[in-house]
Each structure stands twice: as structure tokens, then as C-alpha cells.
Protein backbone atom coordinates (compact mmCIF):
# COMPACT_ATOMS: atom_id res chain seq x y z
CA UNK A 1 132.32 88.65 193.93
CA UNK A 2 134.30 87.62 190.66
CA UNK A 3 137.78 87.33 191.39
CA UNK A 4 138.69 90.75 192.45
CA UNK A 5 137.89 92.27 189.14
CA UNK A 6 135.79 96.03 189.14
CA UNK A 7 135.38 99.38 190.10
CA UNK A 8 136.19 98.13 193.82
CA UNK A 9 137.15 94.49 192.96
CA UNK A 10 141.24 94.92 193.04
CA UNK A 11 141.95 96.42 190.38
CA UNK A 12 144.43 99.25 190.92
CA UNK A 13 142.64 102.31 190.84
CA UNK A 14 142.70 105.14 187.94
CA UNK A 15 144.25 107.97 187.71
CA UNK A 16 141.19 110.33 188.06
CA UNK A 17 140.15 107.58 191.26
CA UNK A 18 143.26 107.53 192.53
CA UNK A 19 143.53 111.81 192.66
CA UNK A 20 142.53 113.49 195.93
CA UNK A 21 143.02 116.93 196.93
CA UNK A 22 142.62 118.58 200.51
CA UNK A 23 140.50 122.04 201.17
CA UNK A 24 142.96 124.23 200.56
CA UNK A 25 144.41 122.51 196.68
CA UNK A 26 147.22 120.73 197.43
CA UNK A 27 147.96 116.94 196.00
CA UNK A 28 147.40 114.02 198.74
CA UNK A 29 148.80 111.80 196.19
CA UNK A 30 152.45 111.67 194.36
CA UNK A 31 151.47 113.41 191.83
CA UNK A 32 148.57 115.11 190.55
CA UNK A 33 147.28 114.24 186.94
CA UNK A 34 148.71 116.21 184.19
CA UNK A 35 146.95 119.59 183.22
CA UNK A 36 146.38 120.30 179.44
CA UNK A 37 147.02 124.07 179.56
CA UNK A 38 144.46 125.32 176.68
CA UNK A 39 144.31 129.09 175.86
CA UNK A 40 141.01 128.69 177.30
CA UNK A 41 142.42 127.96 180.69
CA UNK A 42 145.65 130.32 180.36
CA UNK A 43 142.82 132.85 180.10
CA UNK A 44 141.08 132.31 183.67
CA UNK A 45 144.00 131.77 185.06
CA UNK A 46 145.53 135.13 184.32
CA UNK A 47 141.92 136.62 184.92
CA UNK A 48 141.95 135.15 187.87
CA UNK A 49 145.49 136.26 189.72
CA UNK A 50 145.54 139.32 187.75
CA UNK A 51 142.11 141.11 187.74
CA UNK A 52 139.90 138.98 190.49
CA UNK A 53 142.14 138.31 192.95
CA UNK A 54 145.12 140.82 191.25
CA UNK A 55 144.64 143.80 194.32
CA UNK A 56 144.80 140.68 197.49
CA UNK A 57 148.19 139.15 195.69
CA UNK A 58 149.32 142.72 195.68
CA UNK A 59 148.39 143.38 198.96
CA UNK A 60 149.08 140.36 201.15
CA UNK A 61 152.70 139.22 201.38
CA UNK A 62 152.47 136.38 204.28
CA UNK A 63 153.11 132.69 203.30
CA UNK A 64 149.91 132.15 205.24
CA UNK A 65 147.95 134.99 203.30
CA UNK A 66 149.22 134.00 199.93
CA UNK A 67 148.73 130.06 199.92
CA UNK A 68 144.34 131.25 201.05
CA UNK A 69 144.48 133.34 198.06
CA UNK A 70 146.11 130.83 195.63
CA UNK A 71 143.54 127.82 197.09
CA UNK A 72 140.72 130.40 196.09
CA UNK A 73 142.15 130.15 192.81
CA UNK A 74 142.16 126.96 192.24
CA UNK A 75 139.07 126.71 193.64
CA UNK A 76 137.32 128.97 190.95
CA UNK A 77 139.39 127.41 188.36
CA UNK A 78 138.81 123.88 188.95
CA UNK A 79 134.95 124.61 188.94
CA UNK A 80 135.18 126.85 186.05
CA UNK A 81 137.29 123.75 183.83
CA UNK A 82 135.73 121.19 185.40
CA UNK A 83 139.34 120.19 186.30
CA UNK A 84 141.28 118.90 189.59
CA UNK A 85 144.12 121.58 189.38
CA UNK A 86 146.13 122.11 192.60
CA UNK A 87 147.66 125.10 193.67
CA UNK A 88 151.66 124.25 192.70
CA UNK A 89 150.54 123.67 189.29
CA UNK A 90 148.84 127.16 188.27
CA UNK A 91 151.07 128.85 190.78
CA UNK A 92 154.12 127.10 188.64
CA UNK A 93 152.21 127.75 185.56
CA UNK A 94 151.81 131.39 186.34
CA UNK A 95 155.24 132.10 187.98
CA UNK A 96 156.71 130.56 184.49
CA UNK A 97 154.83 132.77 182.51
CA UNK A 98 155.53 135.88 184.13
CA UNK A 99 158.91 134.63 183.55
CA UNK A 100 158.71 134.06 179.96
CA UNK A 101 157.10 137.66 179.81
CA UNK A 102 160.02 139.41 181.42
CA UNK A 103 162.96 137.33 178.93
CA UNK A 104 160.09 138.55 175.83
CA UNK A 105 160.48 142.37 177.19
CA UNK A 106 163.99 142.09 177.69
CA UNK A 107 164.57 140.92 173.97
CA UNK A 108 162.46 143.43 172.81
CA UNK A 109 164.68 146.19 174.76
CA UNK A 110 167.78 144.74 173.13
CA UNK A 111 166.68 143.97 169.36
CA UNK A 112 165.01 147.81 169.41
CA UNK A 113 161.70 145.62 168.36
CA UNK A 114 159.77 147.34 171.51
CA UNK A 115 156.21 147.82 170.62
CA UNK A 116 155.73 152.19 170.78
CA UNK A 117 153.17 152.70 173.24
């Protein structure tokens, strides 16, 4: 053994290596590593809470209930992007969206730019 040095030598590890998440999505660590949100990935993610698992968000209310469904997810998103998502960052991601939505409607309302349908 060389002075430490390696993949298990010492050296601190990387930020991938040093990553773990339990079952259910959530970040063992500090923090978890930053997620590049592509349109790519806004796409399954919206697919995701809105179509595939849209009718079970709508249905169950419970802490309990909702934090299953959100692991699920990130589950299916995480294999899908090859990624190591947890659940606070699409639920933040998503929950800032549908924010961003609502002030884009609002504006609309008030500028008389709404879209006829």
C-alpha cells in the first residue's frame, strides 16, 4: 500500500462515492449532488407526477401516503436518467414549477394576453 493514495487509499472520497441514498430517496449525506434539470428530465418528471402517478397524488393526502408516492418517483426517474435524484429535489423542482405556472396565468389574466381556448 502506497502511502494512502487510491480509490480506498485516503483520499477523500468523490462526490458521486461519497452520495448515498436510503430506500425510500432521501439524502444520507449533507447534500446531494447537484441535478442538471434538462428539458429531457423536466419532461419525466411532469409525466411522472402528472399522468403516471397524477390520480394517487390526487387521491392520497397523508404525509405517510405522499412521501411512498414521491420515492416511487424518484425511483422511476433515477433509473430512467441514470441519475441519483432524491425526493426533496424533484418534489422542490416540481412544487416551483407549479408555482411559476400559476404567477405565468396570473400575468396573462392581468395583461389580457390569455391564450382563447
Amino acid at each position: 500500500m502506497e502511502g494512502g493514495h487510491g480509490a480506498h487509499g485516503g483520499d477523500p472520497p468523490s462526490p458521486e462515492e461519497d452520495f448515498a441514498a436510503d430506500p425510500l430517496g432521501k439524502a444520507l449525506t449533507e447534500k446531494a449532488p447537484r441535478l442538471v434539470w434538462t428539458d429531457s428530465r423536466l419532461r419525466t418528471q411532469l409525466h411522472l407526477r402528472l399522468i403516471a402517478y397524477g390520480d394517487q397524488f390526487n387521491k392520497h393526502k397523508s404525509r405517510a401516503q405522499l412521501t411512498v408516492l414521491w420515492s416511487r418517483l424518484v425511483r422511476r426517474f433515477n433509473k430512467q436518467h441514470e441519475t441519483k435524484a432524491v425526493v426533496d429535489q424533484l418534489r422542490n423542482k416540481f412544487n416551483a414549477m407549479k408555482a411559476l405556472f400559476g404567477q405565468i396565468r396570473a400575468d396573462e389574466a392581468t395583461t389580457g394576453n390569455l391564450e382563447k381556448r
